[in-house]
PDB file of N, CA and C in Angstrom:
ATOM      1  N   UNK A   1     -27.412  22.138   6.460  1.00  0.00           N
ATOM      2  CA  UNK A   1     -26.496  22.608   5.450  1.00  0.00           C
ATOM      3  C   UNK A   1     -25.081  22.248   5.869  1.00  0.00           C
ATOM      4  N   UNK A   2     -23.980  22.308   4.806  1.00  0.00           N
ATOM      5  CA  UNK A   2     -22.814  21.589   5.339  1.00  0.00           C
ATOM      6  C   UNK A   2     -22.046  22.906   4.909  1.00  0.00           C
ATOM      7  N   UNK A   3     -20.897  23.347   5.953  1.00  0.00           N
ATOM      8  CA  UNK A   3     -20.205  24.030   5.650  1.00  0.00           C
ATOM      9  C   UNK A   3     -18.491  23.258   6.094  1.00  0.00           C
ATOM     10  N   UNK A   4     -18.031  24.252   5.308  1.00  0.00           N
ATOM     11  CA  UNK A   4     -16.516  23.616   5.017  1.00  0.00           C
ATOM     12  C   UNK A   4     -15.548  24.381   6.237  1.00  0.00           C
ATOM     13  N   UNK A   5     -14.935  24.071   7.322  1.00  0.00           N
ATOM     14  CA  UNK A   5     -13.869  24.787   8.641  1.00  0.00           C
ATOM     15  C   UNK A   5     -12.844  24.757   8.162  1.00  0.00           C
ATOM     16  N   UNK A   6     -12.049  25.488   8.643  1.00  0.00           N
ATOM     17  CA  UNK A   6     -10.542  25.304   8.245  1.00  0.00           C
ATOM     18  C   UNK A   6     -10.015  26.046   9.277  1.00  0.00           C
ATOM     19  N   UNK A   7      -8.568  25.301  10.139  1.00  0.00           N
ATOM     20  CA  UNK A   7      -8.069  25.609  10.667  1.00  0.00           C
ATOM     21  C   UNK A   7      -6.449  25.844  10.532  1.00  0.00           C
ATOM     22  N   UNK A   8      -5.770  27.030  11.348  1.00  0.00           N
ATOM     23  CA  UNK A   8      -4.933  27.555  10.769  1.00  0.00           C
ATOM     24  C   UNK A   8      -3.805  27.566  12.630  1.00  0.00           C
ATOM     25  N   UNK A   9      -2.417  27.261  11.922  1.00  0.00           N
ATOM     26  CA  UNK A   9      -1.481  28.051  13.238  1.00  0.00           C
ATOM     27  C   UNK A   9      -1.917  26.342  14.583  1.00  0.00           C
ATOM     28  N   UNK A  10      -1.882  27.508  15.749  1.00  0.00           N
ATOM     29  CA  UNK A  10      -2.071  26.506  16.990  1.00  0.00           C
ATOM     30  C   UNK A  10      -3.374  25.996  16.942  1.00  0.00           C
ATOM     31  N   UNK A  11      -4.914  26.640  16.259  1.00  0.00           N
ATOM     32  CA  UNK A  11      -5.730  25.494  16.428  1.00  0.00           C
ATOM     33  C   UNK A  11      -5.521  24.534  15.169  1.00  0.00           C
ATOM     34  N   UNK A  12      -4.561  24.696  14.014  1.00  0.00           N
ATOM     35  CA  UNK A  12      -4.490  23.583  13.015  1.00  0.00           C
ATOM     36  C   UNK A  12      -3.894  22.751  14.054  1.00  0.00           C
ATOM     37  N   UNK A  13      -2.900  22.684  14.765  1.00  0.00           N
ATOM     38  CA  UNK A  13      -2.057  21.625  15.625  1.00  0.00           C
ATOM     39  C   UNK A  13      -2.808  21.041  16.412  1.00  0.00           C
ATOM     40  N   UNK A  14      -3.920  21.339  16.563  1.00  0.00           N
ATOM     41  CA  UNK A  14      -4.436  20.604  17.870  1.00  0.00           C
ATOM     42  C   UNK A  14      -5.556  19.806  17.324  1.00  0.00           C
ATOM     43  N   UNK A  15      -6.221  20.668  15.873  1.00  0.00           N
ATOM     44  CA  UNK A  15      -7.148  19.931  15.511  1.00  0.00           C
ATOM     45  C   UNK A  15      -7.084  19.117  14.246  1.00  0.00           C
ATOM     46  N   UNK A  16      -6.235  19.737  13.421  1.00  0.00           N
ATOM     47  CA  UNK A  16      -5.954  19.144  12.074  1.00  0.00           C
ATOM     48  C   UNK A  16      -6.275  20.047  11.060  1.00  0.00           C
ATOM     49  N   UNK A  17      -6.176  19.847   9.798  1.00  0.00           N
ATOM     50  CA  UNK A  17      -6.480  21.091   9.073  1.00  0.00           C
ATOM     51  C   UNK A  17      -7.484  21.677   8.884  1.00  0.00           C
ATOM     52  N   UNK A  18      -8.682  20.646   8.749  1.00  0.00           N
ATOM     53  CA  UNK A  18     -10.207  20.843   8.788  1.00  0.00           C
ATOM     54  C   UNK A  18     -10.996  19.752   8.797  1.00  0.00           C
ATOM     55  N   UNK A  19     -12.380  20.175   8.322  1.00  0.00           N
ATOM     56  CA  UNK A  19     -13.686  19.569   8.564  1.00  0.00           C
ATOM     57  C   UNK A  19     -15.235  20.372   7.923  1.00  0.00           C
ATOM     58  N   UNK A  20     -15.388  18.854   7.689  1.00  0.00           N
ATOM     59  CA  UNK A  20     -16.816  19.348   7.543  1.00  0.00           C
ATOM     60  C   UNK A  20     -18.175  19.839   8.506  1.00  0.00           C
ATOM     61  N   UNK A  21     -18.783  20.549   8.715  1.00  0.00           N
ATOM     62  CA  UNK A  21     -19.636  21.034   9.512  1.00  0.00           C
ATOM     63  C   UNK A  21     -21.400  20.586   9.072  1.00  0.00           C
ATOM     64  N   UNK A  22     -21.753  19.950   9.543  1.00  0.00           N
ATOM     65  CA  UNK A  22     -23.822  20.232   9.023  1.00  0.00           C
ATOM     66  C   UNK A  22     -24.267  21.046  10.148  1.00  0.00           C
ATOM     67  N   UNK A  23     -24.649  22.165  10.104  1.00  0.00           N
ATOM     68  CA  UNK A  23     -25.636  23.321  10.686  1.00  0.00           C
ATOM     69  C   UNK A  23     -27.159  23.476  10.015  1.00  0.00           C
ATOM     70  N   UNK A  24     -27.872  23.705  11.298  1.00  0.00           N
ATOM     71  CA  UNK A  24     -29.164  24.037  10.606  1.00  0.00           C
ATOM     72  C   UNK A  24     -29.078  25.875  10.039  1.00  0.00           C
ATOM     73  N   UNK A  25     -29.670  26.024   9.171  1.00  0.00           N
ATOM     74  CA  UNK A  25     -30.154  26.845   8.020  1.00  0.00           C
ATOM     75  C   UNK A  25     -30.438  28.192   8.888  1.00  0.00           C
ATOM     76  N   UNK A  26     -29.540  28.784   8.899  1.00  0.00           N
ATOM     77  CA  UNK A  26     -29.737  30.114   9.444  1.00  0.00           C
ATOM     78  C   UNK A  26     -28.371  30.445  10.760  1.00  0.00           C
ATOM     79  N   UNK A  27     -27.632  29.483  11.153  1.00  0.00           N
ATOM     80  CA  UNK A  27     -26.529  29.483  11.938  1.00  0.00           C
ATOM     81  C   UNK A  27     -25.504  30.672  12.002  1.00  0.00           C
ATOM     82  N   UNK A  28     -25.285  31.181  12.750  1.00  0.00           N
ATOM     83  CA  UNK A  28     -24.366  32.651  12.440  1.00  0.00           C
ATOM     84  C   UNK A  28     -22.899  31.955  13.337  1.00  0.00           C
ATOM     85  N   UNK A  29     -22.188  32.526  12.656  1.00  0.00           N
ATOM     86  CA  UNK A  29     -21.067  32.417  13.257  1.00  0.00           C
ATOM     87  C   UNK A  29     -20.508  31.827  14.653  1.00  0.00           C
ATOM     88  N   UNK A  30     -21.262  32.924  15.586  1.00  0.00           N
ATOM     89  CA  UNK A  30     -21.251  32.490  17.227  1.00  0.00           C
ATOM     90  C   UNK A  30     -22.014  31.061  17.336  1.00  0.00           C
ATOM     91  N   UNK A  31     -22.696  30.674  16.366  1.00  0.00           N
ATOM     92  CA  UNK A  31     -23.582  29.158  16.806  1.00  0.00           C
ATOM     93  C   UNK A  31     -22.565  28.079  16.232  1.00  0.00           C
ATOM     94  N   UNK A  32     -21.893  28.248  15.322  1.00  0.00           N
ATOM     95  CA  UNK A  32     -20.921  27.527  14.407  1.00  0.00           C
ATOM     96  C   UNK A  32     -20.259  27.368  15.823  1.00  0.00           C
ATOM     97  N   UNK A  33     -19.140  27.876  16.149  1.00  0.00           N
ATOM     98  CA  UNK A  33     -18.095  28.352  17.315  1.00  0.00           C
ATOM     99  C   UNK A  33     -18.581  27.546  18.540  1.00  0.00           C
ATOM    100  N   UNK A  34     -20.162  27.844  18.998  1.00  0.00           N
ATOM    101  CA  UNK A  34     -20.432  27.295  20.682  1.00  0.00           C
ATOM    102  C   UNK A  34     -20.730  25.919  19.799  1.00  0.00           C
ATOM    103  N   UNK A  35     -21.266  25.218  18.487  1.00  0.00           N
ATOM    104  CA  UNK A  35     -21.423  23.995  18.020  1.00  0.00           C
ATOM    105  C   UNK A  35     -20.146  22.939  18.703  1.00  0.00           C
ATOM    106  N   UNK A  36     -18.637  23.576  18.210  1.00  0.00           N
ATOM    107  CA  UNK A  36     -17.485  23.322  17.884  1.00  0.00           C
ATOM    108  C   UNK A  36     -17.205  22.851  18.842  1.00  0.00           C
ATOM    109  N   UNK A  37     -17.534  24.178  20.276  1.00  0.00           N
ATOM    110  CA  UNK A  37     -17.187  24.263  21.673  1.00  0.00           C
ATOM    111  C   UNK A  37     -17.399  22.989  22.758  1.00  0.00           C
ATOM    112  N   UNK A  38     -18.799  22.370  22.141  1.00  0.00           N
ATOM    113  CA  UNK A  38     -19.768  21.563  22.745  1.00  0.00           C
ATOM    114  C   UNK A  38     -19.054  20.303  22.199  1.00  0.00           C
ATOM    115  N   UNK A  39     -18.308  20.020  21.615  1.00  0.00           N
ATOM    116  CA  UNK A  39     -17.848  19.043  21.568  1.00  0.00           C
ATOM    117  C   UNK A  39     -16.706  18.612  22.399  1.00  0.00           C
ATOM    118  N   UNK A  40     -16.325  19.195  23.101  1.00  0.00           N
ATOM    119  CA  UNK A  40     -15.473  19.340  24.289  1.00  0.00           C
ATOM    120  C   UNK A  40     -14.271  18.841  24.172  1.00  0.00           C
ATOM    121  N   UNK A  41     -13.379  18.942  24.802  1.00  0.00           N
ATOM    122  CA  UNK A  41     -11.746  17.975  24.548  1.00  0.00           C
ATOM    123  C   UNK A  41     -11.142  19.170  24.101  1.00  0.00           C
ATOM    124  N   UNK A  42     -10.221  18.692  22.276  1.00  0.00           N
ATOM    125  CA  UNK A  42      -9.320  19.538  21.924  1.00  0.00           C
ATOM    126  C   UNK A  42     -10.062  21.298  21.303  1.00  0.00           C
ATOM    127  N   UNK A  43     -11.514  20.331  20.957  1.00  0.00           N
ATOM    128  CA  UNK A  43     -12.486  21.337  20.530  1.00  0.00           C
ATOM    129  C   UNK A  43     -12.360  22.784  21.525  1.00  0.00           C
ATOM    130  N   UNK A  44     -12.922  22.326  22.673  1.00  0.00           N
ATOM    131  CA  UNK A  44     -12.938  23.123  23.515  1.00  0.00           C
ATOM    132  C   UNK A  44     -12.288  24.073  23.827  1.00  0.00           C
ATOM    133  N   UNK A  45     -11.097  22.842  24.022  1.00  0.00           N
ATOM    134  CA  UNK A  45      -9.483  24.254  24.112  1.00  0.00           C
ATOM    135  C   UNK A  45      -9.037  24.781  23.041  1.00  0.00           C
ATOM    136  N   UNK A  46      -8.876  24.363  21.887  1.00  0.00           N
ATOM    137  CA  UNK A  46      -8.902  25.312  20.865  1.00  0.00           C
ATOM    138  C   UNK A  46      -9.414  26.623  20.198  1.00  0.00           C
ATOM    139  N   UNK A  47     -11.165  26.352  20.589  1.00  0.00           N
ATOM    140  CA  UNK A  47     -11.629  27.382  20.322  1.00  0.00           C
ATOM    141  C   UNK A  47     -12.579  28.178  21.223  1.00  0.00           C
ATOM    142  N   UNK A  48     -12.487  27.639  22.852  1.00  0.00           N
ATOM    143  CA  UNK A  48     -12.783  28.409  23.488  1.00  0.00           C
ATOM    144  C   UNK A  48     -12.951  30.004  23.560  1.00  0.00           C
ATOM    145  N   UNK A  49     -14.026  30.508  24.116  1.00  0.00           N
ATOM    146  CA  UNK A  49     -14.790  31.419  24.488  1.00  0.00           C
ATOM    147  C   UNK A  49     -13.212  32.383  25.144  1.00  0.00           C
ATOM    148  N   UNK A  50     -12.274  31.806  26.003  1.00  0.00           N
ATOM    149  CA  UNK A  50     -11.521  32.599  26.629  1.00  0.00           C
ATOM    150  C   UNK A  50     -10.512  33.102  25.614  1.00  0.00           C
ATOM    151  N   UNK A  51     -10.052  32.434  24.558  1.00  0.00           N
ATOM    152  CA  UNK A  51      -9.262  32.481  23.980  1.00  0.00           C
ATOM    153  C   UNK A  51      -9.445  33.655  22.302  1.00  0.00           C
ATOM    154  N   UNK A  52      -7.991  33.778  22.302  1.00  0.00           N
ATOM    155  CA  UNK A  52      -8.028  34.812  21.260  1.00  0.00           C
ATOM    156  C   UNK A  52      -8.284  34.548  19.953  1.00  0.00           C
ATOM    157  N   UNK A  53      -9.341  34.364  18.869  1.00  0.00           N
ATOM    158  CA  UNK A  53      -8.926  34.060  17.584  1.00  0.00           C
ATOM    159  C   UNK A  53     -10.045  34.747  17.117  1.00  0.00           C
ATOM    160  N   UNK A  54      -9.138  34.584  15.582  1.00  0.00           N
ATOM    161  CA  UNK A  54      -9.607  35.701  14.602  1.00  0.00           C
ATOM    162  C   UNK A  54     -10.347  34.098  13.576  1.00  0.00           C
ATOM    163  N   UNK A  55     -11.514  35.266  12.783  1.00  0.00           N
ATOM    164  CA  UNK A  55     -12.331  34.211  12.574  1.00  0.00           C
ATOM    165  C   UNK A  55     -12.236  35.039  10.332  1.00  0.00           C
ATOM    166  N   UNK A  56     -12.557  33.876   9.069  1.00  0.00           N
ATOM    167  CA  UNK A  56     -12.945  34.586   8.275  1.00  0.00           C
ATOM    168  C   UNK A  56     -13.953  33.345   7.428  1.00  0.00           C
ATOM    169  N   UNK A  57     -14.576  34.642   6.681  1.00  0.00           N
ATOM    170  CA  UNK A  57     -15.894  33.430   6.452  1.00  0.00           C
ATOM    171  C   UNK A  57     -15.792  33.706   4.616  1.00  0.00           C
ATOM    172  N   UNK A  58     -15.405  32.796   3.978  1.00  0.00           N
ATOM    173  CA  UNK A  58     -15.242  32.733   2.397  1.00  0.00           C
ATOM    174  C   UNK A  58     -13.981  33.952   2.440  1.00  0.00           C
ATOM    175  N   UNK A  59     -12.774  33.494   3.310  1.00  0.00           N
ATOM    176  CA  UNK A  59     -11.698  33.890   2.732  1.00  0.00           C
ATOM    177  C   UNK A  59     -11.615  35.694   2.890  1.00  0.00           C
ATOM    178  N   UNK A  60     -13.087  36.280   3.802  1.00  0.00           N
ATOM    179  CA  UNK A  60     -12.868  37.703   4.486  1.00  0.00           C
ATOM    180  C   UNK A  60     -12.465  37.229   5.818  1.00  0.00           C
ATOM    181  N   UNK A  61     -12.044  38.403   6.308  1.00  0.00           N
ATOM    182  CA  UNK A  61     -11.522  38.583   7.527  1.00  0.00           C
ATOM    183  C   UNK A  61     -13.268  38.790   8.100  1.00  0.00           C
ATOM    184  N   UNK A  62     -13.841  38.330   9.586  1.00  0.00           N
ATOM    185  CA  UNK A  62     -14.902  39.147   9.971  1.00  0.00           C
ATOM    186  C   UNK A  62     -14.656  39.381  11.509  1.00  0.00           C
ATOM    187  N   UNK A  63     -15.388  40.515  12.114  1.00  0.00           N
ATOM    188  CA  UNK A  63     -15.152  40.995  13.513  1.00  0.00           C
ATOM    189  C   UNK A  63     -16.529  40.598  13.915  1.00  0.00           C
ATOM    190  N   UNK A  64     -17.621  40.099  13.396  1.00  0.00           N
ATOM    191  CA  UNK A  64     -18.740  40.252  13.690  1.00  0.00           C
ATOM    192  C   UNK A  64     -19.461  38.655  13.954  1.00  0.00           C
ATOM    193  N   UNK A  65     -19.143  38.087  14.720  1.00  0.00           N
ATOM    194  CA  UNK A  65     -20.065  36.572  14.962  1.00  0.00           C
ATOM    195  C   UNK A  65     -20.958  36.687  14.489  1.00  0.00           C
ATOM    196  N   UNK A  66     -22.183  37.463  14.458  1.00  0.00           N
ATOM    197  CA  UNK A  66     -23.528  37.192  14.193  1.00  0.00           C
ATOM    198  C   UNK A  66     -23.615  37.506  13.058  1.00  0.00           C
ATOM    199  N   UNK A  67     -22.715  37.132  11.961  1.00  0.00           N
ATOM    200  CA  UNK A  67     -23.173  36.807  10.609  1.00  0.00           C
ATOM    201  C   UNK A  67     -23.577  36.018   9.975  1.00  0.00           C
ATOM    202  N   UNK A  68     -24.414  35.712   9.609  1.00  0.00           N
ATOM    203  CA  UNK A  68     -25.032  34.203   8.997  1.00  0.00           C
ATOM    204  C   UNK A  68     -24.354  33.407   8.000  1.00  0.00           C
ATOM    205  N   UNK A  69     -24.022  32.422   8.610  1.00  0.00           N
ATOM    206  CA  UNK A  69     -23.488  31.248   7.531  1.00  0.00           C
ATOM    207  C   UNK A  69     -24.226  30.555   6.664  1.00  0.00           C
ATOM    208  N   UNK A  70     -23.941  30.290   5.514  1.00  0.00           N
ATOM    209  CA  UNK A  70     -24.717  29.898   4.436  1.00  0.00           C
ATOM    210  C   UNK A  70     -24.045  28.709   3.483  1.00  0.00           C
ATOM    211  N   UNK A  71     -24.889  27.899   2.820  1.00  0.00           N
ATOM    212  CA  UNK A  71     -24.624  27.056   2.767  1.00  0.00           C
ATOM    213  C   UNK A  71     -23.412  26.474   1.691  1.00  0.00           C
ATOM    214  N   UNK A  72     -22.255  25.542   2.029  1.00  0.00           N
ATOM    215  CA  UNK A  72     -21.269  25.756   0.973  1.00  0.00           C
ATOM    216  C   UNK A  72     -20.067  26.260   1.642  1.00  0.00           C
ATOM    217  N   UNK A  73     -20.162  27.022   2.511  1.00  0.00           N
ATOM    218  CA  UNK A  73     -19.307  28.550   3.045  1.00  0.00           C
ATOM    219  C   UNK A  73     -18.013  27.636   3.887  1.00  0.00           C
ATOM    220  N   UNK A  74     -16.763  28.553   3.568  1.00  0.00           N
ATOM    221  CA  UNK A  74     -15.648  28.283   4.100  1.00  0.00           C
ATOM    222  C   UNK A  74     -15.111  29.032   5.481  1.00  0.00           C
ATOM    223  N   UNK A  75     -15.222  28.392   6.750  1.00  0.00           N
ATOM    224  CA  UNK A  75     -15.221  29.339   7.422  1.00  0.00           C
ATOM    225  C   UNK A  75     -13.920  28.571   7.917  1.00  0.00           C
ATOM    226  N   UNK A  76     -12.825  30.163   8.371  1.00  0.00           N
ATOM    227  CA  UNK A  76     -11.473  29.726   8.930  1.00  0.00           C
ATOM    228  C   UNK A  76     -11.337  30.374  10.611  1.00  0.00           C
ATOM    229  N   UNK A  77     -10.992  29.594  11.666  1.00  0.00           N
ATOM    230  CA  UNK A  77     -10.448  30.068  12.974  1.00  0.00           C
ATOM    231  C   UNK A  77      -8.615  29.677  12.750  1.00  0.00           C
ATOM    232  N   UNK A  78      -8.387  30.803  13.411  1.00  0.00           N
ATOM    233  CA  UNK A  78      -6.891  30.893  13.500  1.00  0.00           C
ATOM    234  C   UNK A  78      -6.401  32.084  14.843  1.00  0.00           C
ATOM    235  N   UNK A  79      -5.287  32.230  15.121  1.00  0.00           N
ATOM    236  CA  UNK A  79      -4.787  32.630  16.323  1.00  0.00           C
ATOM    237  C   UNK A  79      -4.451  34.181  15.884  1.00  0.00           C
ATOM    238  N   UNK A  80      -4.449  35.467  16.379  1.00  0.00           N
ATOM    239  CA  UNK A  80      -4.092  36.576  16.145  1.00  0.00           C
ATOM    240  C   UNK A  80      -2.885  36.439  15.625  1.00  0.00           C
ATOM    241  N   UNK A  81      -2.476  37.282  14.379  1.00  0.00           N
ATOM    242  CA  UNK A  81      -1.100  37.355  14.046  1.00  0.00           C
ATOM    243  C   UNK A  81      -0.429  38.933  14.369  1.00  0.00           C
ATOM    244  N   UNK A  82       1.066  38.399  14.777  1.00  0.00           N
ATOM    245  CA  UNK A  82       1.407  39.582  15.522  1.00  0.00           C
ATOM    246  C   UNK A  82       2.704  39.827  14.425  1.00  0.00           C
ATOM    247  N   UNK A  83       3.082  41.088  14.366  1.00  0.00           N
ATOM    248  CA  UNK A  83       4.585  40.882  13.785  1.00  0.00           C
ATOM    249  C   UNK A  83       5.566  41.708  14.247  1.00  0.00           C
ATOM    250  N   UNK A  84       6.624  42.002  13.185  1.00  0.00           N
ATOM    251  CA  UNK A  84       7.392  42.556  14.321  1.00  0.00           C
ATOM    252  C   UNK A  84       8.329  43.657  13.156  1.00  0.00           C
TER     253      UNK A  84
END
């Protein structure tokens, strides 16, 4: 299945705005993410495991990786926003 990424803030800079994704049929969030990870380089450092980012899947906010992605679906990584 192909899903649609979008990136936002410091990982848009490193990676570009987005991309297309093909996942097999049942992929949750955390598999999307270590997919991304495994590609190593800017991938890596962008969306590394150590690092802080907030994730939303069709334009929700989610706290929960192990939600299943489905097919079509817009999923966004971006950096915590802080304000002031």
């Amino acid at each position: 299945m192909k899903v649609q990424v979008r990136y936002f803030a410091s990982v848009r800079e490193a990676l570009g705005p987005g991309e297309t994704v093909e996942l097999a049929t049942g992929t949750r969030l955390s598999g999307l993410r270590d997919q991304l990870i495994a590609r190593g380089g800017r991938h890596a450092e962008a969306l590394g495991r150590g690092r802080a980012l907030r994730m939303a899947l069709d334009q929700a906010m989610v706290d929960d990786e192990a939600m299943t992605v489905h097919e079509g679906a817009e999923v966004a990584f971006f950096p915590p926003v802080t304000g002031g």
